[in-house]
PDB file of N, CA and C in Angstrom:
ATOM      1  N   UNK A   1     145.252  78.190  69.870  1.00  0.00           N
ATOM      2  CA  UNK A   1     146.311  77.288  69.438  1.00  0.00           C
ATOM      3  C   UNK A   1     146.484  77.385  67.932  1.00  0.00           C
ATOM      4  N   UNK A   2     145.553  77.651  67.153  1.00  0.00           N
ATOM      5  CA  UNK A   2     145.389  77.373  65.493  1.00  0.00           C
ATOM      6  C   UNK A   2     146.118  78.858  65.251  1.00  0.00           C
ATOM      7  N   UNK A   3     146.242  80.011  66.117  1.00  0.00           N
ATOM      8  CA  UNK A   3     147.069  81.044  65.612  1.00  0.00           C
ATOM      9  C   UNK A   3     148.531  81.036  66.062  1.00  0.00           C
ATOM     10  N   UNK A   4     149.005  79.904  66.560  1.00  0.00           N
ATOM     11  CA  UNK A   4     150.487  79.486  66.928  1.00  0.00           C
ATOM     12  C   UNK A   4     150.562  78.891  65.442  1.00  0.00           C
ATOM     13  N   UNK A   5     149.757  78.595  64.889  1.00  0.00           N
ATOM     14  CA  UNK A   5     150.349  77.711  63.405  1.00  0.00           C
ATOM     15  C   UNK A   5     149.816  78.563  62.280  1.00  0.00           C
ATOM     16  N   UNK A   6     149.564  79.588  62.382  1.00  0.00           N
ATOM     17  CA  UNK A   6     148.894  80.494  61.317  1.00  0.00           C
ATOM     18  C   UNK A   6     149.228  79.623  59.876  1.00  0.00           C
ATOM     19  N   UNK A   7     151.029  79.711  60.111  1.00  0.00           N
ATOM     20  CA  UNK A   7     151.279  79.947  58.843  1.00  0.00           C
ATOM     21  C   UNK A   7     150.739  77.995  58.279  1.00  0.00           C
ATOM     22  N   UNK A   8     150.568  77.724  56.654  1.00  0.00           N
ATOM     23  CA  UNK A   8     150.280  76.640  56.569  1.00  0.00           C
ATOM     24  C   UNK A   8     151.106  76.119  56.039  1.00  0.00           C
ATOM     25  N   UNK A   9     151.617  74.739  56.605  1.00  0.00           N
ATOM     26  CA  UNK A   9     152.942  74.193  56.241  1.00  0.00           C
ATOM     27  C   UNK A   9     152.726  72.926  55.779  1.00  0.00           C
ATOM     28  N   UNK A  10     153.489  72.335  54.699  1.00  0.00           N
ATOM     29  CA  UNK A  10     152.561  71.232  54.573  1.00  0.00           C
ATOM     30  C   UNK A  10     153.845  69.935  54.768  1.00  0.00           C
ATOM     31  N   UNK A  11     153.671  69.038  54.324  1.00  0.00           N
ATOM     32  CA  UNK A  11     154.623  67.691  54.960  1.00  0.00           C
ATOM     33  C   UNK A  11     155.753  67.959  54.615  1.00  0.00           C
ATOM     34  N   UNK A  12     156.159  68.637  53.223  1.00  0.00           N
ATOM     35  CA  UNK A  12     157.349  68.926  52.474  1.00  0.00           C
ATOM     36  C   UNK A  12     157.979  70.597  53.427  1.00  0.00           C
ATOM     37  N   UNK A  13     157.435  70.457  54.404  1.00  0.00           N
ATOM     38  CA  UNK A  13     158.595  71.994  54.657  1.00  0.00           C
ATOM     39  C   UNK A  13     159.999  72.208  54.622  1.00  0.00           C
ATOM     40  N   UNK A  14     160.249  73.509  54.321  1.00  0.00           N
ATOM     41  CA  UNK A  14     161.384  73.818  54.342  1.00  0.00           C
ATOM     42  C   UNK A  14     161.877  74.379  55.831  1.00  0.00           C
ATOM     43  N   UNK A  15     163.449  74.356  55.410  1.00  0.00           N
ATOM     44  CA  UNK A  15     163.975  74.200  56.869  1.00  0.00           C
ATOM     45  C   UNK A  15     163.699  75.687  57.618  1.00  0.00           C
ATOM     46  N   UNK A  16     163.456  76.811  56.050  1.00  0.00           N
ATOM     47  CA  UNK A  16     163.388  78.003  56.526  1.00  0.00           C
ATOM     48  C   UNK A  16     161.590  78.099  56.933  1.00  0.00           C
ATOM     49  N   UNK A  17     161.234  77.332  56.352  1.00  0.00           N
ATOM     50  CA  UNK A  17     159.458  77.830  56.849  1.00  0.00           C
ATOM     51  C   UNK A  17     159.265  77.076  58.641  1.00  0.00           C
ATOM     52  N   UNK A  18     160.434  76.256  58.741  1.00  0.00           N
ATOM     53  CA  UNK A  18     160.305  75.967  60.320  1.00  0.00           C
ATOM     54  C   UNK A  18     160.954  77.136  61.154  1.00  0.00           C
ATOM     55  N   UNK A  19     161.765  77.249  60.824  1.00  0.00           N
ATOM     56  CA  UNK A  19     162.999  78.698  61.159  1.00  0.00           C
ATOM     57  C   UNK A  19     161.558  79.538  61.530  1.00  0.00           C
ATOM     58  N   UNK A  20     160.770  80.093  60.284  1.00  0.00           N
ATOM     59  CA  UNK A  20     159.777  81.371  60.545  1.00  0.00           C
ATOM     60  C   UNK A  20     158.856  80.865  61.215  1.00  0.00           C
ATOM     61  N   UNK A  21     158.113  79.697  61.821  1.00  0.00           N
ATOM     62  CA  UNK A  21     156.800  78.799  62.553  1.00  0.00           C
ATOM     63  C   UNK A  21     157.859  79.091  63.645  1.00  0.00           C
ATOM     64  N   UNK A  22     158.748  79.017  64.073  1.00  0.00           N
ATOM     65  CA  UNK A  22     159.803  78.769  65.404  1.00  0.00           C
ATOM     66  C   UNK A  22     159.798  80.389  66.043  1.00  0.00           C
ATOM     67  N   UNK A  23     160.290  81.145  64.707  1.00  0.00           N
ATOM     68  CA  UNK A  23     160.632  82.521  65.603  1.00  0.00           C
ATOM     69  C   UNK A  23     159.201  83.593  66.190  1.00  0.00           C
ATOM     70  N   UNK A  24     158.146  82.403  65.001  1.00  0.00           N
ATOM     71  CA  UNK A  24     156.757  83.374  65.303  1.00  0.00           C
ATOM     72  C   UNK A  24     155.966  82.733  66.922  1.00  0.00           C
ATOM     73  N   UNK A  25     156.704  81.501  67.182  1.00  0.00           N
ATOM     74  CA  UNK A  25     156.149  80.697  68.201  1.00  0.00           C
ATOM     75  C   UNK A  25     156.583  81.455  68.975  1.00  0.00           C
ATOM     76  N   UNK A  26     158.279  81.197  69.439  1.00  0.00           N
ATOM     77  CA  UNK A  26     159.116  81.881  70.369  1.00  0.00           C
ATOM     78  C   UNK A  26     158.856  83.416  70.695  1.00  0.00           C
ATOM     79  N   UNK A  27     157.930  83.993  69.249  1.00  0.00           N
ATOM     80  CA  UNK A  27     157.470  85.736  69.777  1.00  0.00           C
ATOM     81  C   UNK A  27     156.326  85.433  70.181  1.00  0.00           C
ATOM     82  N   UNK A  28     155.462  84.504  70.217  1.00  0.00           N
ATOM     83  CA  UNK A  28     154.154  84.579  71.019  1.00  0.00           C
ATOM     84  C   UNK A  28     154.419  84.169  72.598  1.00  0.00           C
ATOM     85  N   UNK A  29     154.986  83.525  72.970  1.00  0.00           N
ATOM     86  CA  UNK A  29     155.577  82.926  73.972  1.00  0.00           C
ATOM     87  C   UNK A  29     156.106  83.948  74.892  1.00  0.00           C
ATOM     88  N   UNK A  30     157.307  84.884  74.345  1.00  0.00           N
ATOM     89  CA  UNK A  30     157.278  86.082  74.809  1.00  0.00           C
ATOM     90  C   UNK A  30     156.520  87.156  75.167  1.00  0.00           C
ATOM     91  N   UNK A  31     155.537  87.397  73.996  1.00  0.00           N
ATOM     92  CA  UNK A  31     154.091  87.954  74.212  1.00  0.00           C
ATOM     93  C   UNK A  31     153.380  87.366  75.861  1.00  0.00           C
ATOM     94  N   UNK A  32     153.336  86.071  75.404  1.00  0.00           N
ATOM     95  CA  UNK A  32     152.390  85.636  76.997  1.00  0.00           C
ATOM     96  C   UNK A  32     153.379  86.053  78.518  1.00  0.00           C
ATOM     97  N   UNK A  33     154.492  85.593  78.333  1.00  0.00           N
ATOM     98  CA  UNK A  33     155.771  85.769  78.917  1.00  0.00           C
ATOM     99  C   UNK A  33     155.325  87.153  79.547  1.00  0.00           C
ATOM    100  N   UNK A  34     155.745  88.241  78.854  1.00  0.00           N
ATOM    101  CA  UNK A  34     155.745  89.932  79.110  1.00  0.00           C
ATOM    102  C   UNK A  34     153.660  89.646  79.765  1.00  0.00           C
ATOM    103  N   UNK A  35     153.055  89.626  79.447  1.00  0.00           N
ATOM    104  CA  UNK A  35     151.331  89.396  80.172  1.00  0.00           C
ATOM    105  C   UNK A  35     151.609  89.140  81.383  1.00  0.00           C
ATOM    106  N   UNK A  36     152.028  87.751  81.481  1.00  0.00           N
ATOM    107  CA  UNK A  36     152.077  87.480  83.073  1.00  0.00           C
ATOM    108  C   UNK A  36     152.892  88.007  84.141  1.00  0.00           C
ATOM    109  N   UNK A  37     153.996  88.745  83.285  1.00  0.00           N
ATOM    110  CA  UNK A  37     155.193  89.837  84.384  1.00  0.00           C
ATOM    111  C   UNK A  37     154.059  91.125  84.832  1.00  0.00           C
ATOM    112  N   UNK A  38     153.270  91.556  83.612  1.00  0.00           N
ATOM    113  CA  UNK A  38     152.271  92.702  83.919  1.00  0.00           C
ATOM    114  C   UNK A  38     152.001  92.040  85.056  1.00  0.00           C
ATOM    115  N   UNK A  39     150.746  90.780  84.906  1.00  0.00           N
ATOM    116  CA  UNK A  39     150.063  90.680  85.569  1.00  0.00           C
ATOM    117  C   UNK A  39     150.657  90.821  87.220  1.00  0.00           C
ATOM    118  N   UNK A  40     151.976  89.630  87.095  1.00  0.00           N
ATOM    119  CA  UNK A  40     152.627  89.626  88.593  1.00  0.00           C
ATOM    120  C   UNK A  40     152.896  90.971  89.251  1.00  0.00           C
ATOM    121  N   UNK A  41     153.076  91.959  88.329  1.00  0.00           N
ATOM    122  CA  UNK A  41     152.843  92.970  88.969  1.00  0.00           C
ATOM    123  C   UNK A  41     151.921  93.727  89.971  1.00  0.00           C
ATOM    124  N   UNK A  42     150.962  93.659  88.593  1.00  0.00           N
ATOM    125  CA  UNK A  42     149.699  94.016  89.528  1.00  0.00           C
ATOM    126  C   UNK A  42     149.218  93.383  90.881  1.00  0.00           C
ATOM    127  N   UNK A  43     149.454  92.164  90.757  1.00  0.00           N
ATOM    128  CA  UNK A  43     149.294  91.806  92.176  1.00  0.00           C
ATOM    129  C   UNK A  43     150.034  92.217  93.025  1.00  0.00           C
ATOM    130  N   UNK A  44     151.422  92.263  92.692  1.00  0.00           N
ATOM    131  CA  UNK A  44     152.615  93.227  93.692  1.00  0.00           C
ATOM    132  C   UNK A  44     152.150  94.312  94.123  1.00  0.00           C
ATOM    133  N   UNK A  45     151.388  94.674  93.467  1.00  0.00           N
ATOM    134  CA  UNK A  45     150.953  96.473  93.867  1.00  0.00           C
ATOM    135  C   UNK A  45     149.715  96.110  95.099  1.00  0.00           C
ATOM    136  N   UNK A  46     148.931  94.981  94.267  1.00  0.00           N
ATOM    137  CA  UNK A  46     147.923  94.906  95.516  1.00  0.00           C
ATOM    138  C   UNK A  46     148.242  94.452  96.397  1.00  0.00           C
ATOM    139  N   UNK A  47     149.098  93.484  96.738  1.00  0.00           N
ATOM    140  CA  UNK A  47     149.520  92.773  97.853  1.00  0.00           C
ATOM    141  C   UNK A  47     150.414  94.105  98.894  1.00  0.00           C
ATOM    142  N   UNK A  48     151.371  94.966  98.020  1.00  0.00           N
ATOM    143  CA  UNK A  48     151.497  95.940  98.856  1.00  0.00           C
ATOM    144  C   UNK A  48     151.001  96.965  99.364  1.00  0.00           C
ATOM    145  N   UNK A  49     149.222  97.253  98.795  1.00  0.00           N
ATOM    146  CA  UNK A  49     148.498  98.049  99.026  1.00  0.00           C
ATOM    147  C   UNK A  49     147.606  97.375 100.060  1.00  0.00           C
ATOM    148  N   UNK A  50     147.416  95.929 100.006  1.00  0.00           N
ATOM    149  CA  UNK A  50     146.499  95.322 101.280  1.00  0.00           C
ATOM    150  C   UNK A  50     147.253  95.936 102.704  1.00  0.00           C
ATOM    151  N   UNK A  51     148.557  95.552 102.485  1.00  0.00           N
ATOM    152  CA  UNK A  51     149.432  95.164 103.530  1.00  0.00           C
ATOM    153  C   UNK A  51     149.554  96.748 104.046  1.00  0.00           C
ATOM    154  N   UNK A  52     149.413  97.733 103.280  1.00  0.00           N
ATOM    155  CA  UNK A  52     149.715  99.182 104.191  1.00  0.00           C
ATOM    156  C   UNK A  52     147.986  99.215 104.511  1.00  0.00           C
ATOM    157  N   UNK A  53     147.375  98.531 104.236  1.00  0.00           N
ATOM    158  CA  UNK A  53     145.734  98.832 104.423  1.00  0.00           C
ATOM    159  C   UNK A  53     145.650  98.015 105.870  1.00  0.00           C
ATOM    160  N   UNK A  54     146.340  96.829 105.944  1.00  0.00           N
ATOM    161  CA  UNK A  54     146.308  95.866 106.723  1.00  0.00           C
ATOM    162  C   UNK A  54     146.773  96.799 108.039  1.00  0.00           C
ATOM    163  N   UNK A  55     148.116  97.281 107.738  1.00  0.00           N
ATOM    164  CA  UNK A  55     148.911  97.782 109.001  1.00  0.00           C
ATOM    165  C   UNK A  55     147.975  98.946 108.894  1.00  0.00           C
ATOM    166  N   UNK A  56     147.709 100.116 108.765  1.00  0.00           N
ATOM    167  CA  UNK A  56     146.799 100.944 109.084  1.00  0.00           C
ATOM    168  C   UNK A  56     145.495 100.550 109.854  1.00  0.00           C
ATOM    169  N   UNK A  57     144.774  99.672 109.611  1.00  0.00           N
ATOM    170  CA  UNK A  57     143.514  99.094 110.642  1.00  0.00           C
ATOM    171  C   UNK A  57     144.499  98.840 111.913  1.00  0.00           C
ATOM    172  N   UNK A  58     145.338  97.942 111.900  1.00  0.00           N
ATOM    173  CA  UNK A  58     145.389  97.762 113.113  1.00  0.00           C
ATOM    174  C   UNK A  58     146.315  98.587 113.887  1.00  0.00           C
ATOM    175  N   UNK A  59     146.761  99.500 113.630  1.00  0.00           N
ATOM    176  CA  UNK A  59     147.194 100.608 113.979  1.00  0.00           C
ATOM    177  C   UNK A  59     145.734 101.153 114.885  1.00  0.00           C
ATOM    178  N   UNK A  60     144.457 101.610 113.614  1.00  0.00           N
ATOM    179  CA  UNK A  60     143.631 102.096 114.466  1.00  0.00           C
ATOM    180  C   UNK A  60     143.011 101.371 115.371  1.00  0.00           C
ATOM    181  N   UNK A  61     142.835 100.064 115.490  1.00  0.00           N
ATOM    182  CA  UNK A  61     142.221  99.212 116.070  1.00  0.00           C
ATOM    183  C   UNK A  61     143.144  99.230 117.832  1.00  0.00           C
ATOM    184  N   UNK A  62     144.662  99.278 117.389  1.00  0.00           N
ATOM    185  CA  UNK A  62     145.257  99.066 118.648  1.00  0.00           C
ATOM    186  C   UNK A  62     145.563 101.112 119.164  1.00  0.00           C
ATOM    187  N   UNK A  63     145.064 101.833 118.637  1.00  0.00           N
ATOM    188  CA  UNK A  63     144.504 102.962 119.205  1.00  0.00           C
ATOM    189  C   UNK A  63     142.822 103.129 119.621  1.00  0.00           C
ATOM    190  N   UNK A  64     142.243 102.297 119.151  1.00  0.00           N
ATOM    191  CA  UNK A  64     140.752 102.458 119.922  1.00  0.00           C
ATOM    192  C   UNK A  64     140.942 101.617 121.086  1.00  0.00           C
ATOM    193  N   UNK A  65     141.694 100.285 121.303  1.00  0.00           N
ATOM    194  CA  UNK A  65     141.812  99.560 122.504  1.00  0.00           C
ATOM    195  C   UNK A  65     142.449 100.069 123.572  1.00  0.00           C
ATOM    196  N   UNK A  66     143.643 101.342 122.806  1.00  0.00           N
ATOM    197  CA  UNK A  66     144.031 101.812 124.165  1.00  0.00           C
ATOM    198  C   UNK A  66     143.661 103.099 124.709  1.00  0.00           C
ATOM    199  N   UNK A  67     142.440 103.211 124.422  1.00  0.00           N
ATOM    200  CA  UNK A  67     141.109 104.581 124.753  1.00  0.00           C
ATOM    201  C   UNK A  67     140.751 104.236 125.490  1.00  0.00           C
ATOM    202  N   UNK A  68     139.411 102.775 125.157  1.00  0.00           N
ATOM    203  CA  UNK A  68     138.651 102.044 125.442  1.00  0.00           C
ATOM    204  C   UNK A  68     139.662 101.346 126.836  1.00  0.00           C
ATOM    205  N   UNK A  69     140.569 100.747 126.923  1.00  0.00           N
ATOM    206  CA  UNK A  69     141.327 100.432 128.406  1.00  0.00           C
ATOM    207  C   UNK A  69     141.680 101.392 129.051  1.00  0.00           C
ATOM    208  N   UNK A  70     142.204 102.424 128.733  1.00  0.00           N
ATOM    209  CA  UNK A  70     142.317 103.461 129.304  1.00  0.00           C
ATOM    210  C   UNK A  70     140.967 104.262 129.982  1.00  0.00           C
ATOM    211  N   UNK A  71     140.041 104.165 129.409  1.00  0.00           N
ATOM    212  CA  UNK A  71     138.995 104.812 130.021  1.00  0.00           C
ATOM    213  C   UNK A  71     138.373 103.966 130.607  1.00  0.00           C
ATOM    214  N   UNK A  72     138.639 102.354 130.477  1.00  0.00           N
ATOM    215  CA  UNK A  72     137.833 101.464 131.432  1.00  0.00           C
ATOM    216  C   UNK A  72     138.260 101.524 132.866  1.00  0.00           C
ATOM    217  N   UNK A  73     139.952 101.678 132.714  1.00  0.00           N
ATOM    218  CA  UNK A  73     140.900 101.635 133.973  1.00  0.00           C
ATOM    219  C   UNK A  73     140.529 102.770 134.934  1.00  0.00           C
ATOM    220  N   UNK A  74     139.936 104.142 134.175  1.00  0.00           N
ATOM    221  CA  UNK A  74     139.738 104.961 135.210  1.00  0.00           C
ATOM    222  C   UNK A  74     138.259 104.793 135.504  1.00  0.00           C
ATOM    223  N   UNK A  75     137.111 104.389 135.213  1.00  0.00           N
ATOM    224  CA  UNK A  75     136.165 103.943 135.448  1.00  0.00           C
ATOM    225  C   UNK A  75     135.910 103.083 136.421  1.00  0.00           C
ATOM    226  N   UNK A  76     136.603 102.163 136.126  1.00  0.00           N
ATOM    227  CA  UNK A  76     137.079 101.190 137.755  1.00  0.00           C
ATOM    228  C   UNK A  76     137.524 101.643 139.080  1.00  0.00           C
ATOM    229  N   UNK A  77     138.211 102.433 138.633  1.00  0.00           N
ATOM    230  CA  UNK A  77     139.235 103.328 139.580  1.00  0.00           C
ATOM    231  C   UNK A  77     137.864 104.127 140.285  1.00  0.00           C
ATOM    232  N   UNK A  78     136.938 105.075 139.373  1.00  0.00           N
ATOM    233  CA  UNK A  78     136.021 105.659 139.892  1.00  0.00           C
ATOM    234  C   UNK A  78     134.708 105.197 140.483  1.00  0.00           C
ATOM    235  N   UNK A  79     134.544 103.585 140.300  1.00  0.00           N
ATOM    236  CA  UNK A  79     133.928 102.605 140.718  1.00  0.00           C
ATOM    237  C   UNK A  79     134.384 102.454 142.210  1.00  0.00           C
ATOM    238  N   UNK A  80     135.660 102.037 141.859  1.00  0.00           N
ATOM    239  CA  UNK A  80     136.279 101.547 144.094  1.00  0.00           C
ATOM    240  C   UNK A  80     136.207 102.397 144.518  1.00  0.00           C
ATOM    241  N   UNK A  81     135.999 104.153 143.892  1.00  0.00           N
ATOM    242  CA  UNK A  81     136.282 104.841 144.576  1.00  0.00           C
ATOM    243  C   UNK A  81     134.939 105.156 145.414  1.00  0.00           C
ATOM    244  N   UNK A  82     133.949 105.099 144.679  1.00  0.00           N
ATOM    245  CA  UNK A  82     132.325 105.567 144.790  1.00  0.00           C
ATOM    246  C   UNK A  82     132.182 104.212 145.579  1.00  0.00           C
ATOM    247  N   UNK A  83     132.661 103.159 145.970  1.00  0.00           N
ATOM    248  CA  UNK A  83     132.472 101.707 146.482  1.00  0.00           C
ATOM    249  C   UNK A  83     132.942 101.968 147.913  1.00  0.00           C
ATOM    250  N   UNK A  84     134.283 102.558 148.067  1.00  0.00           N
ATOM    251  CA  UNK A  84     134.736 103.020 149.102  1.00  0.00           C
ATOM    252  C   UNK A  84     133.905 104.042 150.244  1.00  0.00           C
ATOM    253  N   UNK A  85     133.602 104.936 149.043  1.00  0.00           N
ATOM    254  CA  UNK A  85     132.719 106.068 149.794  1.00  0.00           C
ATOM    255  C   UNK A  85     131.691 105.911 150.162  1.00  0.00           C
ATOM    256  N   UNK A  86     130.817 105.083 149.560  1.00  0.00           N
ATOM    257  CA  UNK A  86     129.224 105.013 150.312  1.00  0.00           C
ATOM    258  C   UNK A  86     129.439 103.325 151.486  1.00  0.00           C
ATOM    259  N   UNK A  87     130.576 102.682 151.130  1.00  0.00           N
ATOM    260  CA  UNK A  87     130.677 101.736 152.270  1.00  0.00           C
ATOM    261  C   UNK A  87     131.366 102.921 153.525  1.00  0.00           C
ATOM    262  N   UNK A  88     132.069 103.867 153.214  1.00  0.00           N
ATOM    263  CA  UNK A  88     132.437 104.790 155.010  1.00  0.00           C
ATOM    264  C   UNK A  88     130.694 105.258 155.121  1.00  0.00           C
ATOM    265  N   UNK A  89     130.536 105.703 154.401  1.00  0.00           N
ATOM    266  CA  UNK A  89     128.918 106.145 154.961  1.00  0.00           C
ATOM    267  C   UNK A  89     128.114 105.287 155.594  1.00  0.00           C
ATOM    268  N   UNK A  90     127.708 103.998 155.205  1.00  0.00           N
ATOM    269  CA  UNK A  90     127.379 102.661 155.696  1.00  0.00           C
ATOM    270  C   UNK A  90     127.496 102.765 156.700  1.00  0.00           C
ATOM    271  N   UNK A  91     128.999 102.917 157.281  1.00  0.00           N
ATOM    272  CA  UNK A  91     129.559 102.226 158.542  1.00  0.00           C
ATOM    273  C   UNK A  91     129.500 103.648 159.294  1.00  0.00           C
ATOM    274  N   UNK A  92     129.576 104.763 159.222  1.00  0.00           N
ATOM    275  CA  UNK A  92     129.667 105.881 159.416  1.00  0.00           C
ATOM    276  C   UNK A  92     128.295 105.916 159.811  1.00  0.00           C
ATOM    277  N   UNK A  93     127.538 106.024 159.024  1.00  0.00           N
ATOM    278  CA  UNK A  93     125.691 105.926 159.634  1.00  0.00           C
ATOM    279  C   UNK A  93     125.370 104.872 160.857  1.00  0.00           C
ATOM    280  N   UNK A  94     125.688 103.718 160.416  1.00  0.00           N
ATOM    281  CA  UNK A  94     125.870 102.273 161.213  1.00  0.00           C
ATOM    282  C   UNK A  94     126.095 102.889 162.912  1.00  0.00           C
ATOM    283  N   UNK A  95     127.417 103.489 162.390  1.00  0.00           N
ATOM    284  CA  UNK A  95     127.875 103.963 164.323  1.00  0.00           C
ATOM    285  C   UNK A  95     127.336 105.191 164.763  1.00  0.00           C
ATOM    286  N   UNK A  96     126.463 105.794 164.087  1.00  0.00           N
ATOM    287  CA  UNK A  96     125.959 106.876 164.536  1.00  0.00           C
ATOM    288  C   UNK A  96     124.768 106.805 165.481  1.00  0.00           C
ATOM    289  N   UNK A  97     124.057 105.194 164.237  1.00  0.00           N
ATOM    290  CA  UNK A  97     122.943 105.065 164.736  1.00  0.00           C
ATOM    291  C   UNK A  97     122.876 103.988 165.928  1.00  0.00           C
ATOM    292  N   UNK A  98     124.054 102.796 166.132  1.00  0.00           N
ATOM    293  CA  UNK A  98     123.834 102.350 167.245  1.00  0.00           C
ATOM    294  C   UNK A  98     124.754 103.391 168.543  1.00  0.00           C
ATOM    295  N   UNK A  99     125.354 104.565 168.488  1.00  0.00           N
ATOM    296  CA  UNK A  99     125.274 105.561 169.410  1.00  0.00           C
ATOM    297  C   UNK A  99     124.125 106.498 169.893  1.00  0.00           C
ATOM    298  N   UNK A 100     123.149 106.321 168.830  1.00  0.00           N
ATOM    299  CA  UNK A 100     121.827 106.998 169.082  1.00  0.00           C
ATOM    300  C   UNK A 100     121.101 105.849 169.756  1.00  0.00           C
ATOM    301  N   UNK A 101     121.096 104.854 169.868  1.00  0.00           N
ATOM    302  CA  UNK A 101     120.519 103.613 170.509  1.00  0.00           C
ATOM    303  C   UNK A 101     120.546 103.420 171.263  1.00  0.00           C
ATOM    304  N   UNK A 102     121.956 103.763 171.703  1.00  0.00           N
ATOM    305  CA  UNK A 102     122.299 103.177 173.224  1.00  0.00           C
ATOM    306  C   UNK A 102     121.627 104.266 174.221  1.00  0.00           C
TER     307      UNK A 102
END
């Protein structure tokens, strides 16, 4: 704050030593002004660098889920199928052996 008033002015100022305290204020002001446009920037950049980071994961994420379902679906599939087959054997043995019985 004490370098917003560098200059030293005393009770008697002139209208021009306010004029120069005014235009040196109004250029620091600008100074901070132009800082925080940088700064908003930079976050612009990160916020648009999360966001292609963001959509890329779940890009891969919703390509590993449709592996992972995809290979569960035929797994199942090869489950009823192996479920199917040793229940005909079951029943297939079953009638063999109460024809050997009788």
């Amino acid at each position: 704050m004490a370098e917003l008033f560098a200059e030293d002015l005393d009770r008697n100022a002139t209208g021009n030593d306010l004029r120069k305290l005014s235009i040196n204020i109004d250029s620091r002001f600008d100074s901070v002004d132009r800082r925080f446009d940088a700064v908003d920037r930079r976050f612009d950049e990160v916020d648009r660098r999360f966001n292609e980071l963001r959509h890329d994961m779940n890009e891969g994420f919703n390509r590993i889920e449709s592996r992972l379902t995809r290979g569960l679906i035929n797994n199942i599939g090869w489950i009823i199928a192996t479920n199917i087959a040793v229940f005909g054997t079951v029943i297939a043995s079953l009638a063999f052996l109460a024809n050997y019985l009788n």
